[in-house]
PDB file of N, CA and C in Angstrom:
ATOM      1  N   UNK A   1       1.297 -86.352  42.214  1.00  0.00           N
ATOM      2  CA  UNK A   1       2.169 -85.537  41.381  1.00  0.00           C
ATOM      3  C   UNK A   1       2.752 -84.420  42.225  1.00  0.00           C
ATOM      4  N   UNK A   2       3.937 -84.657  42.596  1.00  0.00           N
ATOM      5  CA  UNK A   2       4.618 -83.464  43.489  1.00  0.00           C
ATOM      6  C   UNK A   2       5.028 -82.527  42.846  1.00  0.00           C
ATOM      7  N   UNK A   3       4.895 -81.242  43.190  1.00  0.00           N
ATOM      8  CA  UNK A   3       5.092 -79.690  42.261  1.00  0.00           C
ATOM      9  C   UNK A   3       4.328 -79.683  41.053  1.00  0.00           C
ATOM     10  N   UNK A   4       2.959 -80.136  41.437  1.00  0.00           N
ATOM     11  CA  UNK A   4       2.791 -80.027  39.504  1.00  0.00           C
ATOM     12  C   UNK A   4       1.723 -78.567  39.823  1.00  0.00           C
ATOM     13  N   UNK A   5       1.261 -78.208  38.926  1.00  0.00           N
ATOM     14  CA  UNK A   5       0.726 -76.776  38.570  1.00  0.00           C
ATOM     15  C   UNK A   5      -0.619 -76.781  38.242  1.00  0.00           C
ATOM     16  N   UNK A   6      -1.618 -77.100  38.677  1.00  0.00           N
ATOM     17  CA  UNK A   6      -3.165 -76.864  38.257  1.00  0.00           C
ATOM     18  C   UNK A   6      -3.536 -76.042  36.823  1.00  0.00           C
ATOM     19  N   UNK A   7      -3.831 -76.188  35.833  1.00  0.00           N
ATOM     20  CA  UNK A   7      -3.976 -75.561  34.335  1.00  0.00           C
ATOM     21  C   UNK A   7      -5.896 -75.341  34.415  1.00  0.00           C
ATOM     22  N   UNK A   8      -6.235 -76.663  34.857  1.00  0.00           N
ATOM     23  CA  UNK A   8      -7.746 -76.481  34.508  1.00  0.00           C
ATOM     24  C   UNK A   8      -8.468 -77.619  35.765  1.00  0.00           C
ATOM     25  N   UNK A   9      -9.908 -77.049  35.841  1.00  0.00           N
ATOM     26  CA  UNK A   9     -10.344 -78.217  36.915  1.00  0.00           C
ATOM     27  C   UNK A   9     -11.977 -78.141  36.483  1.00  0.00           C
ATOM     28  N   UNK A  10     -12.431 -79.817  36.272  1.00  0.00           N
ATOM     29  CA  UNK A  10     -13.878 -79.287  36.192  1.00  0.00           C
ATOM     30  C   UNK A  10     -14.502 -80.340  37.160  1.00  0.00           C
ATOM     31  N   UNK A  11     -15.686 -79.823  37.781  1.00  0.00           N
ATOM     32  CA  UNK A  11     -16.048 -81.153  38.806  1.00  0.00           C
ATOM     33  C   UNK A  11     -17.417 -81.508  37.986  1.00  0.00           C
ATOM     34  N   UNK A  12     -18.167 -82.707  38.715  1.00  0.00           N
ATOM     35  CA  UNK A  12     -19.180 -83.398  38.459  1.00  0.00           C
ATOM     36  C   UNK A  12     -20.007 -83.924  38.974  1.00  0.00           C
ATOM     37  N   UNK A  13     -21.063 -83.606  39.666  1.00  0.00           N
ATOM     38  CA  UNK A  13     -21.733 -83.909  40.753  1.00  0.00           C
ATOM     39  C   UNK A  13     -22.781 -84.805  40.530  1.00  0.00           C
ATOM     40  N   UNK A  14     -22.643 -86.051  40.909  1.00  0.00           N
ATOM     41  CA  UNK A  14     -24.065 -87.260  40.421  1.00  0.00           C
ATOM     42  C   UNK A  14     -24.338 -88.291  41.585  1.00  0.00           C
ATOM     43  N   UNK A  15     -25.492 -87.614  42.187  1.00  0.00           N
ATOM     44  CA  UNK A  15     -26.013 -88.412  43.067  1.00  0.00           C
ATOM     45  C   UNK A  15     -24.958 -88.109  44.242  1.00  0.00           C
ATOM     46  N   UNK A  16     -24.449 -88.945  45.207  1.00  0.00           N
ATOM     47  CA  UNK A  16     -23.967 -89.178  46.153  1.00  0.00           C
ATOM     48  C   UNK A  16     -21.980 -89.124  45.868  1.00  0.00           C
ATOM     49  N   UNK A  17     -21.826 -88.940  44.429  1.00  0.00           N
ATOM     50  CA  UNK A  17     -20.579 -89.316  43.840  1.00  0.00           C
ATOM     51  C   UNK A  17     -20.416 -87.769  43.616  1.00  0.00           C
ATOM     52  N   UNK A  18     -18.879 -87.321  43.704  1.00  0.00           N
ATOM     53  CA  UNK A  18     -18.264 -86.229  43.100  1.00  0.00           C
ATOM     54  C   UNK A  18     -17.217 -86.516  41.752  1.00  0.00           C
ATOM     55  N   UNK A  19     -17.009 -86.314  41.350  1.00  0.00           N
ATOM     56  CA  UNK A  19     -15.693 -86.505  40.087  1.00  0.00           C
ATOM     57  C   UNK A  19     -15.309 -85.011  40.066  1.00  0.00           C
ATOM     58  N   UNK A  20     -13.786 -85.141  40.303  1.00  0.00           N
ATOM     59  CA  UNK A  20     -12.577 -84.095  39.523  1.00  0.00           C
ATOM     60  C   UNK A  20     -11.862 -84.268  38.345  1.00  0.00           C
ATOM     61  N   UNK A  21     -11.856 -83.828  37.477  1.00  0.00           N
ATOM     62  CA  UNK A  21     -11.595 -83.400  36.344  1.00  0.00           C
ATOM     63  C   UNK A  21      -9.989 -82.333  36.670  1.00  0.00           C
ATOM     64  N   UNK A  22      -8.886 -82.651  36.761  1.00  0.00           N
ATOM     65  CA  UNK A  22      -8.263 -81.618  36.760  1.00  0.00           C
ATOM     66  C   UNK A  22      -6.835 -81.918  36.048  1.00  0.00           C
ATOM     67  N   UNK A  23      -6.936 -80.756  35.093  1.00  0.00           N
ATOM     68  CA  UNK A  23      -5.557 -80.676  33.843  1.00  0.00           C
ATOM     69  C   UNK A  23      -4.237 -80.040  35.138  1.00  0.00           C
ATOM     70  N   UNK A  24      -3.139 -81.253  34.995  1.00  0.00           N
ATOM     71  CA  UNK A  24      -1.651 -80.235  36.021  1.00  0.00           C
ATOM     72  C   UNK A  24      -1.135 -80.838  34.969  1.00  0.00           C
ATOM     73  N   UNK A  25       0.221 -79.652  35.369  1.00  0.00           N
ATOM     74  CA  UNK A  25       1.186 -79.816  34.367  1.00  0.00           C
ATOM     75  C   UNK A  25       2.526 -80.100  36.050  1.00  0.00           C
ATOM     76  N   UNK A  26       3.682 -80.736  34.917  1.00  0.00           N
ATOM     77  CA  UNK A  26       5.048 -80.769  36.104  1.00  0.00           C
ATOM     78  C   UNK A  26       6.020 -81.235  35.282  1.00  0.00           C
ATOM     79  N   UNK A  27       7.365 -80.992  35.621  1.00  0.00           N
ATOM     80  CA  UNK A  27       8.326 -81.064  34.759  1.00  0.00           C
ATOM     81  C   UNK A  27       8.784 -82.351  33.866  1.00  0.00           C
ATOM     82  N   UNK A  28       7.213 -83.565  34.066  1.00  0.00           N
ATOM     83  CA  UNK A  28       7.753 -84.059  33.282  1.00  0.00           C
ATOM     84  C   UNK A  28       6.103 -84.365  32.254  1.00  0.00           C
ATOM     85  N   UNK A  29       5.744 -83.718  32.023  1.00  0.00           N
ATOM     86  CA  UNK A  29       4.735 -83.155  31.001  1.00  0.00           C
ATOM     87  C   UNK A  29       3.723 -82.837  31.836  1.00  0.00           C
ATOM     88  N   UNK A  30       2.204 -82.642  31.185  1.00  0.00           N
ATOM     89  CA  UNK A  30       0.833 -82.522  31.611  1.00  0.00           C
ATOM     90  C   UNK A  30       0.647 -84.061  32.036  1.00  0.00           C
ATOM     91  N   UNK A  31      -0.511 -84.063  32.619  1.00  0.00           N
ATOM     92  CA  UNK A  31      -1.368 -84.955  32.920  1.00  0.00           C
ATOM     93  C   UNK A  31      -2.889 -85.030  33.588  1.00  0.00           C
ATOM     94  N   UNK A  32      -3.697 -85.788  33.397  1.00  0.00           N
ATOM     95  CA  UNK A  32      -5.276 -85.179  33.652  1.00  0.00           C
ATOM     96  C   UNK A  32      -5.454 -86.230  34.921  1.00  0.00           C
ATOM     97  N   UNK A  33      -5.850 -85.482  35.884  1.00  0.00           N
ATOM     98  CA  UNK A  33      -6.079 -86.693  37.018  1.00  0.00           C
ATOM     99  C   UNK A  33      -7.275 -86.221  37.364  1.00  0.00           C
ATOM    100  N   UNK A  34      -8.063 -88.009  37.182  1.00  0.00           N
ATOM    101  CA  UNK A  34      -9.745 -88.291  37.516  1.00  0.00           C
ATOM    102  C   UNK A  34      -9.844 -88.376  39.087  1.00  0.00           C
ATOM    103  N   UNK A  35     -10.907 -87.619  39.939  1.00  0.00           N
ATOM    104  CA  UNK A  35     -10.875 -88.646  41.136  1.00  0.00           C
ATOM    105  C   UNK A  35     -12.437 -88.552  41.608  1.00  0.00           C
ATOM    106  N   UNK A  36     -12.759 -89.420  41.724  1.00  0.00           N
ATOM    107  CA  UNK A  36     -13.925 -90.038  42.199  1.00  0.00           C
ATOM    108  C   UNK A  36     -14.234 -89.940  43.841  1.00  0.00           C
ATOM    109  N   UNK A  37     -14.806 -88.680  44.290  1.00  0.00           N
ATOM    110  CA  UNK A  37     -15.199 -88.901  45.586  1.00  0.00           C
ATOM    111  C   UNK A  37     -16.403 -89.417  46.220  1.00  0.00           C
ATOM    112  N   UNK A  38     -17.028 -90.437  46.994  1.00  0.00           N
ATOM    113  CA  UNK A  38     -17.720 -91.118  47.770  1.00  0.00           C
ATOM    114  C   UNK A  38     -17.745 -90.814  48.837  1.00  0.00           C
ATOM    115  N   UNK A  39     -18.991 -90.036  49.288  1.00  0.00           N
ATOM    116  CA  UNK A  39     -18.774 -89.860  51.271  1.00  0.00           C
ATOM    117  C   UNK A  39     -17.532 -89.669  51.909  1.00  0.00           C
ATOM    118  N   UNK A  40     -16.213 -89.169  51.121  1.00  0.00           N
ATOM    119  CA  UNK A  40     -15.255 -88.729  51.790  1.00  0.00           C
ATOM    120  C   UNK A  40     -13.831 -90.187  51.774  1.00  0.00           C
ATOM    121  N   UNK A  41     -14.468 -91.286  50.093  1.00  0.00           N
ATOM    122  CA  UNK A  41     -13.484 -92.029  50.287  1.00  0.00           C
ATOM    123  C   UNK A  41     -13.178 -91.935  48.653  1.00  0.00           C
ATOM    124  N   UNK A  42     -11.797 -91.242  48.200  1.00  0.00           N
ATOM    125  CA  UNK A  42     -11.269 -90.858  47.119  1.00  0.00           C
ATOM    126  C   UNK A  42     -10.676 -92.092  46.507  1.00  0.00           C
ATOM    127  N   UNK A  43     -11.026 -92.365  44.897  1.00  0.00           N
ATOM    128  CA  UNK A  43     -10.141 -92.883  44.047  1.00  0.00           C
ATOM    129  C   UNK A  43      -9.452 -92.165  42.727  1.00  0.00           C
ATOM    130  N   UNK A  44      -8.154 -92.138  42.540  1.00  0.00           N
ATOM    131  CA  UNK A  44      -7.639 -91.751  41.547  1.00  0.00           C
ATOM    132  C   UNK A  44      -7.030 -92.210  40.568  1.00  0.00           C
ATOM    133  N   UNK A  45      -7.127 -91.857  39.490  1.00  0.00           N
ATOM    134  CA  UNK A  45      -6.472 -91.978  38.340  1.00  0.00           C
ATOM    135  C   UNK A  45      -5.573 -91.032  37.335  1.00  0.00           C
ATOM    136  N   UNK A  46      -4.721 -91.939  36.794  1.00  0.00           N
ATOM    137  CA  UNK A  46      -4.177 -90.565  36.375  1.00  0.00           C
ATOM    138  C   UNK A  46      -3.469 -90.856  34.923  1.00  0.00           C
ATOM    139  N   UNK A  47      -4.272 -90.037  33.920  1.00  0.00           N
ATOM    140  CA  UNK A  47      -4.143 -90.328  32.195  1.00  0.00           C
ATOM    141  C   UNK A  47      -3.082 -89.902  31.573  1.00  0.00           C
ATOM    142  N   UNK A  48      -1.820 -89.525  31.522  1.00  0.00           N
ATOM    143  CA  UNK A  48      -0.819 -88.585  30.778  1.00  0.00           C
ATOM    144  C   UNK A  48      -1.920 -88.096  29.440  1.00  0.00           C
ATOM    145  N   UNK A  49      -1.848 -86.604  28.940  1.00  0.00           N
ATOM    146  CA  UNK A  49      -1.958 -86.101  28.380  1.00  0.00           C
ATOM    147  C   UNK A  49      -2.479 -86.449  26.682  1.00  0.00           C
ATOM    148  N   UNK A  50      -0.583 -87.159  26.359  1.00  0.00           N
ATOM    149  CA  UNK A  50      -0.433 -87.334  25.364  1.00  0.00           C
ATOM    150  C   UNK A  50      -1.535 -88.462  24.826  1.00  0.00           C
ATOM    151  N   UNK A  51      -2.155 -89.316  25.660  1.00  0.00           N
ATOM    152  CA  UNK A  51      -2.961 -90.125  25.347  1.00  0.00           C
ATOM    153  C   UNK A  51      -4.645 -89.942  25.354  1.00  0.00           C
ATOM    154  N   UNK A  52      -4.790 -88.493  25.720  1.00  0.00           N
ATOM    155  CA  UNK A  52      -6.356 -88.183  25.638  1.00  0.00           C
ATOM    156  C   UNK A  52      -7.116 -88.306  24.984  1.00  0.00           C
ATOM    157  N   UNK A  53      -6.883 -88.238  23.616  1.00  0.00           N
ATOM    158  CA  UNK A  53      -7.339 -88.795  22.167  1.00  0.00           C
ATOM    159  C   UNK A  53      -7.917 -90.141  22.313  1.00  0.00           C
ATOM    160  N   UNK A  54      -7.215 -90.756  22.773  1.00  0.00           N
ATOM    161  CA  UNK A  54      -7.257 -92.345  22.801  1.00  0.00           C
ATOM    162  C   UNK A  54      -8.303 -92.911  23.868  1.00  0.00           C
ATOM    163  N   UNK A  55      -7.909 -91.985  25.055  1.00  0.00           N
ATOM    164  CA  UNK A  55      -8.978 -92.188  26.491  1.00  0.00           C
ATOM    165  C   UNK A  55     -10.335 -92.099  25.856  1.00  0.00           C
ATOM    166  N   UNK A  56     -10.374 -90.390  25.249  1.00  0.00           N
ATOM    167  CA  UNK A  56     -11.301 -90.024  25.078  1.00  0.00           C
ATOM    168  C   UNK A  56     -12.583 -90.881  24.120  1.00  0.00           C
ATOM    169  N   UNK A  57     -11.890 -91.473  23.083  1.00  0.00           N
ATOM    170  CA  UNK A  57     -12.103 -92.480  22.065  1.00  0.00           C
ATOM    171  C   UNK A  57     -12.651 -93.570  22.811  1.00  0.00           C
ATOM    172  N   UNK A  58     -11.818 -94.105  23.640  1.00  0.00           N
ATOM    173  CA  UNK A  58     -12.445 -95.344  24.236  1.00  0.00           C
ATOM    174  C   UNK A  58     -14.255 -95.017  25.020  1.00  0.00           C
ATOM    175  N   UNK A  59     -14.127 -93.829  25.751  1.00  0.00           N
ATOM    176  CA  UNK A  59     -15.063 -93.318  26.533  1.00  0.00           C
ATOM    177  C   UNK A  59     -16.133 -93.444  25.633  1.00  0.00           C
ATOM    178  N   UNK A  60     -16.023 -92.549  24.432  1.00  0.00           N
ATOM    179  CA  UNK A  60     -17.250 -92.396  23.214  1.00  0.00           C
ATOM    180  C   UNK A  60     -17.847 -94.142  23.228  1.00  0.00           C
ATOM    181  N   UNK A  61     -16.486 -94.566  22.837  1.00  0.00           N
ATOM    182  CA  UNK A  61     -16.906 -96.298  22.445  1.00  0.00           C
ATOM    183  C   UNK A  61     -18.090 -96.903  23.730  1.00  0.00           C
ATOM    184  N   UNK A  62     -17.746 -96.617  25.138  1.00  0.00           N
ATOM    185  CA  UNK A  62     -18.291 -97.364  26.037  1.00  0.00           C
ATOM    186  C   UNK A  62     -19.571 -96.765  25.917  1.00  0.00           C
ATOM    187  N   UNK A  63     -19.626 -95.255  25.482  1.00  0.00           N
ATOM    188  CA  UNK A  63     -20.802 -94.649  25.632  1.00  0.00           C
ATOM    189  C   UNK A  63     -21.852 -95.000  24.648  1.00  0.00           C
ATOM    190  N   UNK A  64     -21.314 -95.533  23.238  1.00  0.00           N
ATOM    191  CA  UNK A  64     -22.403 -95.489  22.460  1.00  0.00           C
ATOM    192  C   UNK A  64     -22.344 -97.436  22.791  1.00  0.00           C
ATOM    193  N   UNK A  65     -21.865 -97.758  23.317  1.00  0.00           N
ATOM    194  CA  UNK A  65     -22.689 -99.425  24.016  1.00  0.00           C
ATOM    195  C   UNK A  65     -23.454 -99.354  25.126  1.00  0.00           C
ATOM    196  N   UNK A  66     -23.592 -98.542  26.046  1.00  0.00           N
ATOM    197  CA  UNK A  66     -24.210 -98.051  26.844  1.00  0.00           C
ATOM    198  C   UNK A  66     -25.255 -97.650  26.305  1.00  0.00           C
ATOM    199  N   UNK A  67     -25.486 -97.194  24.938  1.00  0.00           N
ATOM    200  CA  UNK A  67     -26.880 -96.433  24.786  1.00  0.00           C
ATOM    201  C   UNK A  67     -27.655 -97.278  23.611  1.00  0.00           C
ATOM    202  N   UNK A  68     -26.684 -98.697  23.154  1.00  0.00           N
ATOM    203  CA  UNK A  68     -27.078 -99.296  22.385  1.00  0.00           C
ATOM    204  C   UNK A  68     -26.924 -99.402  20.832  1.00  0.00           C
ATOM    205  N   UNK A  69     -26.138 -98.533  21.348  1.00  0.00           N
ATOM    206  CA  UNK A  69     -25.783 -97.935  19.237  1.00  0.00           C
ATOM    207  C   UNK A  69     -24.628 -99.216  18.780  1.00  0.00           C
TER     208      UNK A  69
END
């Protein structure tokens, strides 16, 4: 995302893995980009905004199959 603006950032530290969490905004809306660091080898993703509801929803879903519910 070129020129975009940092709003919020949260990290996540598990085991040997990092995760970024960080809300930018840029002139053509917000967007939340995930990135997954490994010993110094990054993957990213990147959610537009308007669909967080929906991400977020799915996440709950994987989580409560994950725990068996």
């Amino acid at each position: 995302m070129q020129n975009s603006e940092l709003i919020h950032t949260e990290k996540i530290v598990a085991d040997r893995k990092v995760f970024f969490i960080d809300l930018k905004e840029n002139a053509r809306g917000k967007v939340v980009k995930i990135t997954e660091d490994v010993s110094g080898n990054r993957d990213t993703i990147m959610v537009p905004a308007e669909i967080l509801d929906e991400f977020i929803a799915a996440l709950n879903d994987v989580k409560k199959a994950s725990d068996g519910e």
